[in-house]
Protein backbone atom coordinates (compact mmCIF):
# COMPACT_ATOMS: atom_id res chain seq x y z
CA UNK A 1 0.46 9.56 45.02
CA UNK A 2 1.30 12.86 43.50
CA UNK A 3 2.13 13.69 39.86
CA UNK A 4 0.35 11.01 37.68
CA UNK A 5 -2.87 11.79 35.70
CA UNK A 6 -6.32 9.53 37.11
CA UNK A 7 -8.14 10.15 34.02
CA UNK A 8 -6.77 10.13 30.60
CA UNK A 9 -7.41 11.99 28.26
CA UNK A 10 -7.74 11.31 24.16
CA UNK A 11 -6.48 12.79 21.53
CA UNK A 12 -9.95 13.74 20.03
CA UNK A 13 -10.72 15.22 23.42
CA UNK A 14 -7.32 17.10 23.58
CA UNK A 15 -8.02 18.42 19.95
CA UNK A 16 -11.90 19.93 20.79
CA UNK A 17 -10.24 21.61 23.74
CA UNK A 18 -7.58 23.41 21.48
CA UNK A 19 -9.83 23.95 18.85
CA UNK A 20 -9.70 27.15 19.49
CA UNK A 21 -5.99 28.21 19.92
CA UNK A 22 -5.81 28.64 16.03
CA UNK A 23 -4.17 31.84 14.69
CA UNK A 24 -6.73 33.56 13.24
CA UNK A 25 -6.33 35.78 9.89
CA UNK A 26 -6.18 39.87 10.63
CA UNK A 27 -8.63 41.56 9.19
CA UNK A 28 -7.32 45.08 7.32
CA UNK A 29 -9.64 48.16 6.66
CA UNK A 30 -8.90 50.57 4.32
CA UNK A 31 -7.80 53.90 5.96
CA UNK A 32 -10.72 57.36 4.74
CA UNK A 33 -7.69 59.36 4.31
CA UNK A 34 -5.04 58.19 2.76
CA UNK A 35 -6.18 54.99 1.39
CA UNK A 36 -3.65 52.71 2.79
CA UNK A 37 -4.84 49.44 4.55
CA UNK A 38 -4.68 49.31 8.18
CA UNK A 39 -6.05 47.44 11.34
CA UNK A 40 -9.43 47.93 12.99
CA UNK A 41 -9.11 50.15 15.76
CA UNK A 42 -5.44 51.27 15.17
CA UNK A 43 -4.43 54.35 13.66
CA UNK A 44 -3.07 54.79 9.97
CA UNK A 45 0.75 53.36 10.01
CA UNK A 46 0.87 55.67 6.93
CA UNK A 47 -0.66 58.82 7.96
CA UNK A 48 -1.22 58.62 11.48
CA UNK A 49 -5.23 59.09 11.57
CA UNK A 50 -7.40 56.42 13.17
């Protein structure tokens, strides 16, 4: 018997599991040289400097 689930699973249990998935916030960094705020580890959209 293929297809149908032997254990269930609650809602609770569901909900821990994808307690994680959340979007989580960016965080933005203020670029040394031209002072515009950009993403860790990217360079400047402004100026072009990492």
């Amino acid at each position: 018997m293929g297809g149908v689930p032997t254990k269930h699973h609650t809602r609770s249990k569901t909900g821990n599991r994808r307690s994680h998935l959340a979007m989580k916030n960016q965080r933005l960094l203020v670029c040394k040289n031209c002072g515009a705020p950009k993403m860790a580890h990217r360079a400047c959209a402004q100026c072009g400097k990492k």
